[in-house]
PDB file of N, CA and C in Angstrom:
ATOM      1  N   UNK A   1       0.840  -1.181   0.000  1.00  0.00           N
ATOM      2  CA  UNK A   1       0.000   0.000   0.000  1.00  0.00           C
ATOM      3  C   UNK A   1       0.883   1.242   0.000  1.00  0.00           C
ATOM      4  N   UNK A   2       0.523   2.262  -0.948  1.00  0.00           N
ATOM      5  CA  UNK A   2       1.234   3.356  -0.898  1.00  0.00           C
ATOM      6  C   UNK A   2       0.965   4.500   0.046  1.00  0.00           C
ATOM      7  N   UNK A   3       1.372   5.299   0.387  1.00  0.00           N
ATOM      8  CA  UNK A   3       1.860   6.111   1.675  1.00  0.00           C
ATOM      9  C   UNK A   3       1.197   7.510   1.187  1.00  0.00           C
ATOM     10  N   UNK A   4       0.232   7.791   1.527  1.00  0.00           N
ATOM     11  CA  UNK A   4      -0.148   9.610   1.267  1.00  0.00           C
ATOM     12  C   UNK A   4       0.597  10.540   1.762  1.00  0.00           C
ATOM     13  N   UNK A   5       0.633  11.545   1.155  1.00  0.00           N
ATOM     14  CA  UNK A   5       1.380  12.401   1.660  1.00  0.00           C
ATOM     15  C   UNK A   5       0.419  13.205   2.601  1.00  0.00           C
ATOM     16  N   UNK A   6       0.614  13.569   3.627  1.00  0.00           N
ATOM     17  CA  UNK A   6      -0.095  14.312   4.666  1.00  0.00           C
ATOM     18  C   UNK A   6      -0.878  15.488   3.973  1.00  0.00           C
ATOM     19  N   UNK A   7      -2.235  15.934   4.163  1.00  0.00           N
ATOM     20  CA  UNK A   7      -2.644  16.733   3.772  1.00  0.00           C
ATOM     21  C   UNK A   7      -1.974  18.523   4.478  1.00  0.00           C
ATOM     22  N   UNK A   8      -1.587  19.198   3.443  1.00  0.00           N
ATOM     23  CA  UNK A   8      -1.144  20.652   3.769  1.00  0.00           C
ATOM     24  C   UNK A   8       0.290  20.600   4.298  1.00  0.00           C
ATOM     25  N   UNK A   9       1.098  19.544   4.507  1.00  0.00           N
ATOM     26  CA  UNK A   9       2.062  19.467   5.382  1.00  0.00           C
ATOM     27  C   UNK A   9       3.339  20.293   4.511  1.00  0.00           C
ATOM     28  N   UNK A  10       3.024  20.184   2.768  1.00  0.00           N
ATOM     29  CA  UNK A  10       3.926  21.759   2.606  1.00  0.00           C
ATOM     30  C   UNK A  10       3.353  23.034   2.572  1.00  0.00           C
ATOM     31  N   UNK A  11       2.552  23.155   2.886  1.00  0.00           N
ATOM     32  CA  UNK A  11       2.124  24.274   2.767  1.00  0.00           C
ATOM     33  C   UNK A  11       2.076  24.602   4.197  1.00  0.00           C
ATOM     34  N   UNK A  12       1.755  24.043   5.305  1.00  0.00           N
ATOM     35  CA  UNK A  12       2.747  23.981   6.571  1.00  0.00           C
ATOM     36  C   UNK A  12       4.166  24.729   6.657  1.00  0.00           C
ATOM     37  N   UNK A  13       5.056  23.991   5.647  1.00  0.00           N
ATOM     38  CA  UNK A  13       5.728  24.259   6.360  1.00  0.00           C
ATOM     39  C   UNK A  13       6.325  25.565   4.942  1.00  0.00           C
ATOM     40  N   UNK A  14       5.633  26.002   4.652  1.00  0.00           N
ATOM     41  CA  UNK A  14       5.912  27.016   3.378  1.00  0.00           C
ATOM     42  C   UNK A  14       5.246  28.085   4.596  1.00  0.00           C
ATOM     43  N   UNK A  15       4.147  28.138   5.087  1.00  0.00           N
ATOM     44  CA  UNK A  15       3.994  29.242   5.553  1.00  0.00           C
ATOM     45  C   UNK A  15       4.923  29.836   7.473  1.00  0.00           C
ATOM     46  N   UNK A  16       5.177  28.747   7.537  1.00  0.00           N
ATOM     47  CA  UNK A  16       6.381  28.656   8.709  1.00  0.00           C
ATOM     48  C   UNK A  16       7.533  29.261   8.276  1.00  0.00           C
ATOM     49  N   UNK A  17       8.256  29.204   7.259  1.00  0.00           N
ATOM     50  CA  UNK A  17       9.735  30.264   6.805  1.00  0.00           C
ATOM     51  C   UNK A  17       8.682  31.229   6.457  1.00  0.00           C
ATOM     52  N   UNK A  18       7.266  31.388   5.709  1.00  0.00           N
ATOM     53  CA  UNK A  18       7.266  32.753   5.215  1.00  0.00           C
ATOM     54  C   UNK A  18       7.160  33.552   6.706  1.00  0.00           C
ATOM     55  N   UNK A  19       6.641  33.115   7.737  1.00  0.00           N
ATOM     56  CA  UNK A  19       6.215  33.537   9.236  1.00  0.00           C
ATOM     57  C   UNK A  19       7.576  34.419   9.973  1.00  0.00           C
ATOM     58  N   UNK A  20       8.945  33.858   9.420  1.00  0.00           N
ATOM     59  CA  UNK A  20      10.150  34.095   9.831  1.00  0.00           C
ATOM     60  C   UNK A  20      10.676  35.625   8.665  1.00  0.00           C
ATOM     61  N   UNK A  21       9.917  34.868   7.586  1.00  0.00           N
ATOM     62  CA  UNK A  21      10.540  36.337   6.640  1.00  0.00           C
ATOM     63  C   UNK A  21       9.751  37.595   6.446  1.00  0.00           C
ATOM     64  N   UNK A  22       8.649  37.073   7.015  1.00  0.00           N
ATOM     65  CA  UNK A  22       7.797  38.459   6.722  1.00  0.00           C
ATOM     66  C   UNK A  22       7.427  39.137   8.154  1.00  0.00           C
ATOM     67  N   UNK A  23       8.232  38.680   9.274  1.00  0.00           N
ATOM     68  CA  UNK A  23       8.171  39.265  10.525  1.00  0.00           C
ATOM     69  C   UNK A  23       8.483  40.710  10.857  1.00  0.00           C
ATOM     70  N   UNK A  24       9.457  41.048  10.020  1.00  0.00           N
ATOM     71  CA  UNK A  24       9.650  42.664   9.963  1.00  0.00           C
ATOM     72  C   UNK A  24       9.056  43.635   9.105  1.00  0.00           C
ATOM     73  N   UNK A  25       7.694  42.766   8.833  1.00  0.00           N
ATOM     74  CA  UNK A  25       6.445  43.660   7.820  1.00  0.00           C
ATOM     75  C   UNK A  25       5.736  44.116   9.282  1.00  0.00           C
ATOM     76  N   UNK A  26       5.906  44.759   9.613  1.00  0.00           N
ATOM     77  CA  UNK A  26       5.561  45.478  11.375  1.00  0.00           C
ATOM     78  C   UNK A  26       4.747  44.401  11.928  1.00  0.00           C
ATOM     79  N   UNK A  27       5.119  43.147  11.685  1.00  0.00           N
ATOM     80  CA  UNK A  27       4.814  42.227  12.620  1.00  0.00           C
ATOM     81  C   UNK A  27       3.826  41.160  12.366  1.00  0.00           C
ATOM     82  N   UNK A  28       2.719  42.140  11.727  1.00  0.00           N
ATOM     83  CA  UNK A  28       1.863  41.404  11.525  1.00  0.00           C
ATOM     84  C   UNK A  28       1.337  40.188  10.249  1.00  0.00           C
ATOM     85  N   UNK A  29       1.706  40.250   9.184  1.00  0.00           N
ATOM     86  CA  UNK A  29       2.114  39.661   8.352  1.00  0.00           C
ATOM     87  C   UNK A  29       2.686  38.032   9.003  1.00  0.00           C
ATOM     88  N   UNK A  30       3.639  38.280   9.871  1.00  0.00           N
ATOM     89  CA  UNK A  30       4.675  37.006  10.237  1.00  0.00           C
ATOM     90  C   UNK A  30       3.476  36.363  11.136  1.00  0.00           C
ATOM     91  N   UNK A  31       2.544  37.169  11.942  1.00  0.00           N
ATOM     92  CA  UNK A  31       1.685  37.013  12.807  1.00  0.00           C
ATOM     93  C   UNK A  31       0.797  35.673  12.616  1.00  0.00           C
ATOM     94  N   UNK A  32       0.288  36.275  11.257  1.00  0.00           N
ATOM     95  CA  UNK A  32      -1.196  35.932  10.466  1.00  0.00           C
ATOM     96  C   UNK A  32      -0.151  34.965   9.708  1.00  0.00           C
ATOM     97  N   UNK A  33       0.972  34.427   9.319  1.00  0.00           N
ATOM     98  CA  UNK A  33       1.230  33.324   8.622  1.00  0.00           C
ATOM     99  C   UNK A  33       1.788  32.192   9.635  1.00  0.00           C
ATOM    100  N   UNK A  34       2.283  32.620  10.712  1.00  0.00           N
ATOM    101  CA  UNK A  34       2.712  31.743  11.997  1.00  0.00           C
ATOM    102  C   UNK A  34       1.036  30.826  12.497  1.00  0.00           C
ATOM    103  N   UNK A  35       0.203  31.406  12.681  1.00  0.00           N
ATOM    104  CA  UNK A  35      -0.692  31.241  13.414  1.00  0.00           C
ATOM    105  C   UNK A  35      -1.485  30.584  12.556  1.00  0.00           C
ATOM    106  N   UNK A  36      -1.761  30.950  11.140  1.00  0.00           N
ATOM    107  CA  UNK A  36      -2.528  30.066  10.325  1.00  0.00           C
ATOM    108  C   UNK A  36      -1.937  28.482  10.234  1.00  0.00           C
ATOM    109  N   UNK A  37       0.198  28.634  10.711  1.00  0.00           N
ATOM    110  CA  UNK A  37       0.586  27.213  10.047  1.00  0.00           C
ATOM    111  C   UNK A  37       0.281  26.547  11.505  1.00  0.00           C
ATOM    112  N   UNK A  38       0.279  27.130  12.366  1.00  0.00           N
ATOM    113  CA  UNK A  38      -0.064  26.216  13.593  1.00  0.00           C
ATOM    114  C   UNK A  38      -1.398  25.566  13.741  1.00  0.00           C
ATOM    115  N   UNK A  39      -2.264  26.397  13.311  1.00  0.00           N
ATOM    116  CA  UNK A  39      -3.717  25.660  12.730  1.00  0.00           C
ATOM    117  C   UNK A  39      -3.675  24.744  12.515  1.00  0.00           C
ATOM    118  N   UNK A  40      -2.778  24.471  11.138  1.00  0.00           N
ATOM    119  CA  UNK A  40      -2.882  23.537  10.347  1.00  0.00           C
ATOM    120  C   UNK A  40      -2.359  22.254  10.810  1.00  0.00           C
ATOM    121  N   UNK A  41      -1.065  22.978  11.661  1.00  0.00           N
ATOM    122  CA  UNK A  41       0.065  21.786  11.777  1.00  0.00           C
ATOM    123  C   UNK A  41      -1.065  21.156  12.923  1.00  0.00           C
ATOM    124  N   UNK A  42      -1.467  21.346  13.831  1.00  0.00           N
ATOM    125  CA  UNK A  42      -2.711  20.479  14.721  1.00  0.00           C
ATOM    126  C   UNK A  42      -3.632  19.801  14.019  1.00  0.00           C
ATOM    127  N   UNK A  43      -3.753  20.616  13.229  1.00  0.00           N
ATOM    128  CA  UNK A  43      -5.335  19.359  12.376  1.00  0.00           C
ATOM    129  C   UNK A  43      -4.269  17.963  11.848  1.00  0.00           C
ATOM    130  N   UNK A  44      -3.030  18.856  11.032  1.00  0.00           N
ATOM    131  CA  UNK A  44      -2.280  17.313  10.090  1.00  0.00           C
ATOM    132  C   UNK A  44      -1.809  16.719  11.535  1.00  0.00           C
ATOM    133  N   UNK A  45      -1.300  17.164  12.388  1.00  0.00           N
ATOM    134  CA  UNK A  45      -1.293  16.061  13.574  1.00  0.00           C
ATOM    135  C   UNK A  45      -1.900  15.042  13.919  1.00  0.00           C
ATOM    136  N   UNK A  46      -3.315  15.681  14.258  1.00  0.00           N
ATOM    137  CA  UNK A  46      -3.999  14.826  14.587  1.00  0.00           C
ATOM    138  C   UNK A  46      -4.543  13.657  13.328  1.00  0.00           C
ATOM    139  N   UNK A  47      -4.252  14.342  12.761  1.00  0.00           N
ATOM    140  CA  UNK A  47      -4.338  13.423  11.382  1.00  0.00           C
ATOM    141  C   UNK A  47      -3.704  12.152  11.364  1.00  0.00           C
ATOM    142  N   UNK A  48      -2.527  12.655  11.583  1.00  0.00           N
ATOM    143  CA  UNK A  48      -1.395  11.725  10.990  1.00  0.00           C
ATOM    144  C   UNK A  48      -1.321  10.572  12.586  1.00  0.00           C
ATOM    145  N   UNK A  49      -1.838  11.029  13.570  1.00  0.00           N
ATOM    146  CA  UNK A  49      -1.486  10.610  14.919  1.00  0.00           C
ATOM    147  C   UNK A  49      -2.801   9.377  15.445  1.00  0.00           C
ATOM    148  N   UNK A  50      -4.312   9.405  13.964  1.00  0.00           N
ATOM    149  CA  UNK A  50      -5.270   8.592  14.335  1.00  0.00           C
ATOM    150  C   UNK A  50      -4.731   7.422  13.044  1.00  0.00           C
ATOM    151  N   UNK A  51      -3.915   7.976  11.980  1.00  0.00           N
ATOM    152  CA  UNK A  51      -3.405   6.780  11.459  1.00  0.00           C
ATOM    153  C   UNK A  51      -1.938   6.615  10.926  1.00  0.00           C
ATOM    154  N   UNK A  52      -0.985   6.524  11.619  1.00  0.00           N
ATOM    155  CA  UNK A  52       0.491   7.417  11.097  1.00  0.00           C
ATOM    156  C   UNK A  52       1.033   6.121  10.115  1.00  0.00           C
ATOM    157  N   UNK A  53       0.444   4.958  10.003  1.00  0.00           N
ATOM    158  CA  UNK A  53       0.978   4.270   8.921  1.00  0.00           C
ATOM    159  C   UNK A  53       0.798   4.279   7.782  1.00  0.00           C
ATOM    160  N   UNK A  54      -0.780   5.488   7.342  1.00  0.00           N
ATOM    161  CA  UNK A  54      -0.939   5.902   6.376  1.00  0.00           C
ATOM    162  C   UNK A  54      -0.344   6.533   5.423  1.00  0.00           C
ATOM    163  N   UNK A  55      -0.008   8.041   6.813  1.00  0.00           N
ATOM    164  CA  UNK A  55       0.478   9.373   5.338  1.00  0.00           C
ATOM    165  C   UNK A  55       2.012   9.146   5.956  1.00  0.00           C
ATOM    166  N   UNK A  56       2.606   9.688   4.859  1.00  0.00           N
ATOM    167  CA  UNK A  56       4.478  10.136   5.020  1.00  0.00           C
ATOM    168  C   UNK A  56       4.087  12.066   5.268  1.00  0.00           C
ATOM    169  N   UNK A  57       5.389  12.417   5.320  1.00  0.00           N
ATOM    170  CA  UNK A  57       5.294  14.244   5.118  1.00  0.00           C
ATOM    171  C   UNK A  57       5.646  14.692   6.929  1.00  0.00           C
ATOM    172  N   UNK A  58       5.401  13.546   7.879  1.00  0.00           N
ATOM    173  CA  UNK A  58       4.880  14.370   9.154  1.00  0.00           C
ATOM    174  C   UNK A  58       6.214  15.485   9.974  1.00  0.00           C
ATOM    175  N   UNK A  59       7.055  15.172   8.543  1.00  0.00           N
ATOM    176  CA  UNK A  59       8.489  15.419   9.263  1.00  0.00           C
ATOM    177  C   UNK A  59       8.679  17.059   9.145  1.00  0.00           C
ATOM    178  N   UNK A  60       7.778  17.387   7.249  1.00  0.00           N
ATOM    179  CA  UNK A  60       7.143  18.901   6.926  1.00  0.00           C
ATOM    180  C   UNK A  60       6.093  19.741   8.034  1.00  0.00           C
ATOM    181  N   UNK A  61       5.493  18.715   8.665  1.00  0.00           N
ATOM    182  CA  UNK A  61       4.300  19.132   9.940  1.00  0.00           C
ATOM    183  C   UNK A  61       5.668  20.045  10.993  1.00  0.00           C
ATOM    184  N   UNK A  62       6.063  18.661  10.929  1.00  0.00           N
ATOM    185  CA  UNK A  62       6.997  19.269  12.393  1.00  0.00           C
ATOM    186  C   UNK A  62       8.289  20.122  12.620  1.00  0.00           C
ATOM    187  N   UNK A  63       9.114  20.415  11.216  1.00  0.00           N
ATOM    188  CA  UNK A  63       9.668  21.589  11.312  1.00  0.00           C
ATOM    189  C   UNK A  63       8.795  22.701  10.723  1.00  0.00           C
ATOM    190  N   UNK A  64       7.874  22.648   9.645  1.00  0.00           N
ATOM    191  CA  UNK A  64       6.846  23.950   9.531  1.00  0.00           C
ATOM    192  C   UNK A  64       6.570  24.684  11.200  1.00  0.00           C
ATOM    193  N   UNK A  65       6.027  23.328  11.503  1.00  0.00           N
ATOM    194  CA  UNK A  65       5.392  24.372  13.321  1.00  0.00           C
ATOM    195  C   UNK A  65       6.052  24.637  14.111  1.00  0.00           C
ATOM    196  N   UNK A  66       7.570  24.370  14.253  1.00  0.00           N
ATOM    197  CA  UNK A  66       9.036  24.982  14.861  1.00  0.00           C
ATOM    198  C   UNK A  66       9.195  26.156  13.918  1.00  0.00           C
ATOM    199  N   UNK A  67       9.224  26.786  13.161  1.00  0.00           N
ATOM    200  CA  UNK A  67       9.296  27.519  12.214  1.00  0.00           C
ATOM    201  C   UNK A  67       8.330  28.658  12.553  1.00  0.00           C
ATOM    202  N   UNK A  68       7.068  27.708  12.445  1.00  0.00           N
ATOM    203  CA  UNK A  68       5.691  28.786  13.220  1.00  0.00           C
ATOM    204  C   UNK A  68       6.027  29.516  13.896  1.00  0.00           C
ATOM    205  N   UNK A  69       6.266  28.591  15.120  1.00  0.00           N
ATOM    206  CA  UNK A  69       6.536  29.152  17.073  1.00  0.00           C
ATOM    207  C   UNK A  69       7.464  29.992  16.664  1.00  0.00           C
ATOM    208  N   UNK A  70       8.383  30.015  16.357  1.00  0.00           N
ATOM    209  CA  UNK A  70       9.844  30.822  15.780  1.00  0.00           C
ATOM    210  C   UNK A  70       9.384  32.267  15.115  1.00  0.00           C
ATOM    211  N   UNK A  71       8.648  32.224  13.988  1.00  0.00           N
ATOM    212  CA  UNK A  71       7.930  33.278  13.255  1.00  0.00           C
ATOM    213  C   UNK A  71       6.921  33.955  14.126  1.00  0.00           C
ATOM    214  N   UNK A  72       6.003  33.433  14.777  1.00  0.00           N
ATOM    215  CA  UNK A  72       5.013  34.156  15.847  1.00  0.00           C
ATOM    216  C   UNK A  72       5.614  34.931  16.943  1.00  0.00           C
ATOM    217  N   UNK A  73       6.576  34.315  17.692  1.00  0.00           N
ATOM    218  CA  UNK A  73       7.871  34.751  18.569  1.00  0.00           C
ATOM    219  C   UNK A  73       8.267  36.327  18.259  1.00  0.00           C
ATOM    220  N   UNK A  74       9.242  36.199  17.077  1.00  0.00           N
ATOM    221  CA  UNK A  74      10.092  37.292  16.296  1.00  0.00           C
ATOM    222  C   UNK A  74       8.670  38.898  16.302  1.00  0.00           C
ATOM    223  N   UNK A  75       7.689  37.995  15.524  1.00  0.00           N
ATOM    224  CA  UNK A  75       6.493  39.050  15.011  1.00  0.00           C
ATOM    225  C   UNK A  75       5.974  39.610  16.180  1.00  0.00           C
ATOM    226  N   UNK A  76       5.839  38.644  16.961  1.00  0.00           N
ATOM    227  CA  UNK A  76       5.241  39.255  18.750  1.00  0.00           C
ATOM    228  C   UNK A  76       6.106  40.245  18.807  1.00  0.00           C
ATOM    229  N   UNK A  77       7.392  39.679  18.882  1.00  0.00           N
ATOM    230  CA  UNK A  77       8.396  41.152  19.579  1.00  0.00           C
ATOM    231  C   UNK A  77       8.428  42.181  18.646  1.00  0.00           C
ATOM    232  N   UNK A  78       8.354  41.929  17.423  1.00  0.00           N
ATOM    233  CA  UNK A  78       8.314  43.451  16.472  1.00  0.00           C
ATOM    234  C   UNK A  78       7.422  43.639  16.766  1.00  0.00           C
ATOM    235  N   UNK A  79       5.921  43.248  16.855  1.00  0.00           N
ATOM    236  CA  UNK A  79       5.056  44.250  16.731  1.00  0.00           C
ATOM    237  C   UNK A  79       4.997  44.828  18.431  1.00  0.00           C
ATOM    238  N   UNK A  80       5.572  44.452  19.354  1.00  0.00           N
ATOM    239  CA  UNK A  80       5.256  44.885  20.383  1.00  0.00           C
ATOM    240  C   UNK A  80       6.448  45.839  20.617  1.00  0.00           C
ATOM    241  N   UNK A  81       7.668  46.130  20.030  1.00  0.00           N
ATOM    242  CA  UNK A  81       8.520  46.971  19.587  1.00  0.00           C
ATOM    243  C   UNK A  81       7.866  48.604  18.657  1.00  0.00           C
ATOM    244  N   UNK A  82       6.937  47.671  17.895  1.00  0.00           N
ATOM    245  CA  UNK A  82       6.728  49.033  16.918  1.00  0.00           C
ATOM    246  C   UNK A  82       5.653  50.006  17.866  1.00  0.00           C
ATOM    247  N   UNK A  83       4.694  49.168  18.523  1.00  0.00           N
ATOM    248  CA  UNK A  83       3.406  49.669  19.395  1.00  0.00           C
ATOM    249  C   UNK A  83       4.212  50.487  20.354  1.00  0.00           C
ATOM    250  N   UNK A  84       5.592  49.730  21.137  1.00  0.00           N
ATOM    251  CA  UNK A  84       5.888  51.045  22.085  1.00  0.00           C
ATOM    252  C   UNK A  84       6.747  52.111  21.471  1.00  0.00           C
ATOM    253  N   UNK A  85       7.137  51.731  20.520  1.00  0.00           N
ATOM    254  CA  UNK A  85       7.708  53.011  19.340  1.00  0.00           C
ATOM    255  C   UNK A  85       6.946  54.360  19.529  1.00  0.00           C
ATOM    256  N   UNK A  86       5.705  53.831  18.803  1.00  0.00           N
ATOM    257  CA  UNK A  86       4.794  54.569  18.571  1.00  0.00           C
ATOM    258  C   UNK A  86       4.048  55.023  20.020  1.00  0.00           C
ATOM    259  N   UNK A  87       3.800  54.360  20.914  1.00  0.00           N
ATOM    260  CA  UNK A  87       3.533  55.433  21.901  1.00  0.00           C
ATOM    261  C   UNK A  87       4.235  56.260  22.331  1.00  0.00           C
ATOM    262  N   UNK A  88       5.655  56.161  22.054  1.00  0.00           N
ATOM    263  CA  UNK A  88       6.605  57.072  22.955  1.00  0.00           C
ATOM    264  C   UNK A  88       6.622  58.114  22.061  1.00  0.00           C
ATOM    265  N   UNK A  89       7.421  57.923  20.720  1.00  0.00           N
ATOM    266  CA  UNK A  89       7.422  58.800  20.032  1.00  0.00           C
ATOM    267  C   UNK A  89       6.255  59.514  19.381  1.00  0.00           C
ATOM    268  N   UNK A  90       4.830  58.593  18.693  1.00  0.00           N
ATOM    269  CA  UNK A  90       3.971  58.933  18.108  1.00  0.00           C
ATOM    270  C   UNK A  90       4.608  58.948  16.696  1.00  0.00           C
ATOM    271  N   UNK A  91       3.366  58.592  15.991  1.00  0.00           N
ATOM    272  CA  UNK A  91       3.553  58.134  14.325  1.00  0.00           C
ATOM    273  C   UNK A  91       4.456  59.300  13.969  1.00  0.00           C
ATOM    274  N   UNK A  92       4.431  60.821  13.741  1.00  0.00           N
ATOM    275  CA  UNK A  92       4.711  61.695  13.643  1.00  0.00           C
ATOM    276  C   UNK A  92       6.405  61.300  13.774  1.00  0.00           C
ATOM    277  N   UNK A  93       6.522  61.502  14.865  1.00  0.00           N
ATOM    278  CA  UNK A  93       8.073  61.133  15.211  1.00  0.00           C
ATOM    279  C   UNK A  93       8.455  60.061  14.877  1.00  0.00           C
ATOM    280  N   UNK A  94       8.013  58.587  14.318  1.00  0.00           N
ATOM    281  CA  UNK A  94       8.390  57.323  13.819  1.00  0.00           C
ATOM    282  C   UNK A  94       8.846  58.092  12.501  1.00  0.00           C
ATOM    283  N   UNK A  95       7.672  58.923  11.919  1.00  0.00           N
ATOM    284  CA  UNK A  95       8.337  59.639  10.461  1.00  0.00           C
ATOM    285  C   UNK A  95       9.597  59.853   9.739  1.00  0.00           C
ATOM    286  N   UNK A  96       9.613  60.518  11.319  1.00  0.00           N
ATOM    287  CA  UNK A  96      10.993  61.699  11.293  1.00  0.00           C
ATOM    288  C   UNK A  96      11.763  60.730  11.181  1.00  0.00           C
ATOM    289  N   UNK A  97      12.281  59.895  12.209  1.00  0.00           N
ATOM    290  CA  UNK A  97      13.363  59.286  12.414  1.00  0.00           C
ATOM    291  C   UNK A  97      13.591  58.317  11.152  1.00  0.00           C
ATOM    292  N   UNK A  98      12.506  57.898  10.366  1.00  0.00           N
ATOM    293  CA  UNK A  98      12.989  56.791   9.098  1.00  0.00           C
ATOM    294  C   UNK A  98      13.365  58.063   7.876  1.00  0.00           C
ATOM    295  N   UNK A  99      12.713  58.977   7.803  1.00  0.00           N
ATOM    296  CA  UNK A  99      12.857  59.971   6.807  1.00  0.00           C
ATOM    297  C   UNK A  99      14.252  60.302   6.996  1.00  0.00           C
ATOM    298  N   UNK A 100      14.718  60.642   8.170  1.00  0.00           N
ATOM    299  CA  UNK A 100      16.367  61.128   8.855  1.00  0.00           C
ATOM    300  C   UNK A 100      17.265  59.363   8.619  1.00  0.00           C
ATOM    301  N   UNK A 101      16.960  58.494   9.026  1.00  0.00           N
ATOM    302  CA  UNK A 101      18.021  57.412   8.556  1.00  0.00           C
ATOM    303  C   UNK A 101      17.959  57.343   6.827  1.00  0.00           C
ATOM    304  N   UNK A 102      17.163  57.393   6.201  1.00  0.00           N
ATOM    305  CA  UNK A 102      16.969  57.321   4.949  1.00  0.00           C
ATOM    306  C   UNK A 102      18.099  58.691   4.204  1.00  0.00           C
ATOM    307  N   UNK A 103      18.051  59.335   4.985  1.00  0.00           N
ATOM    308  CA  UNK A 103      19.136  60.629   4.435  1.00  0.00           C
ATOM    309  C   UNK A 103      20.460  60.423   4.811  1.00  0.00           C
ATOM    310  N   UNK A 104      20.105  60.117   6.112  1.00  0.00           N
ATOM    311  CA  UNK A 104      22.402  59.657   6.018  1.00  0.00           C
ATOM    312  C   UNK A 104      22.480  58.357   5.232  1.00  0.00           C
ATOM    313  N   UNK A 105      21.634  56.849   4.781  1.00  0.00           N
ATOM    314  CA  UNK A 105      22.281  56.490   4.146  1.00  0.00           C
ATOM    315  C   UNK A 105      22.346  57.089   2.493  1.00  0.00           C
ATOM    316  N   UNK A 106      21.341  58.028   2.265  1.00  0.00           N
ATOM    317  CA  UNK A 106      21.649  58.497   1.138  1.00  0.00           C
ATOM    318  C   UNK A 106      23.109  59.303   0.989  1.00  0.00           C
ATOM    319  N   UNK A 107      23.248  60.184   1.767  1.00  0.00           N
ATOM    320  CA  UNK A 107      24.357  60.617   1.952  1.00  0.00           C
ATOM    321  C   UNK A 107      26.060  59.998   1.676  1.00  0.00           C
ATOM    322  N   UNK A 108      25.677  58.382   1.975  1.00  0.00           N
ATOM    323  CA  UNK A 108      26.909  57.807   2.423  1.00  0.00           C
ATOM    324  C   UNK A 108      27.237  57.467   1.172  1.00  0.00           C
TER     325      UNK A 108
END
């Protein structure tokens, strides 16, 4: 008998690195792709865990959702970085300061 491949288990673990790369999109981005692969990676769990002699893949489950935790992590702290940014300084002053780094590296 041939071996299924786990349902979603790349796409698991496709949205687990995107969770890591899109974490410095002010957070949320890495947020909403961490949290959707952890979804998933529980359903293919339990999947794979009521018949594991069925599907192959569970190995994509389980670094995708290390990947997740990893990506949700990073995005937590940026976005909870950018939120006290912005209270201290206020959007206004977040402005300034990227408009002002953007000029010395033009400068350089």
């Amino acid at each position: 008998m041939e071996k299924q491949t786990l349902p979603n288990s790349t796409l698991i673990l496709v949205f687990g690195i995107l969770s890591i790369v899109t974490c410095c999109c002010y957070g949320i981005l890495g947020l909403i792709f961490g949290i959707v692969a952890l979804v998933l990676a529980k359903t293919a769990k339990q999947t794979y865990m009521a018949q594991p002699d069925i599907y192959e893949g569970y190995n994509n489950v389980k670094t995708g959702r290390i990947l997740a935790i990893i990506g949700v992590i990073l995005s937590g702290l940026y976005l909870l970085l950018n939120i006290v940014l912005v209270a201290i300084y206020g959007w206004d002053g977040m402005q300034e300061m990227v408009m002002e780094s953007m000029e010395v590296y033009q400068n350089q």
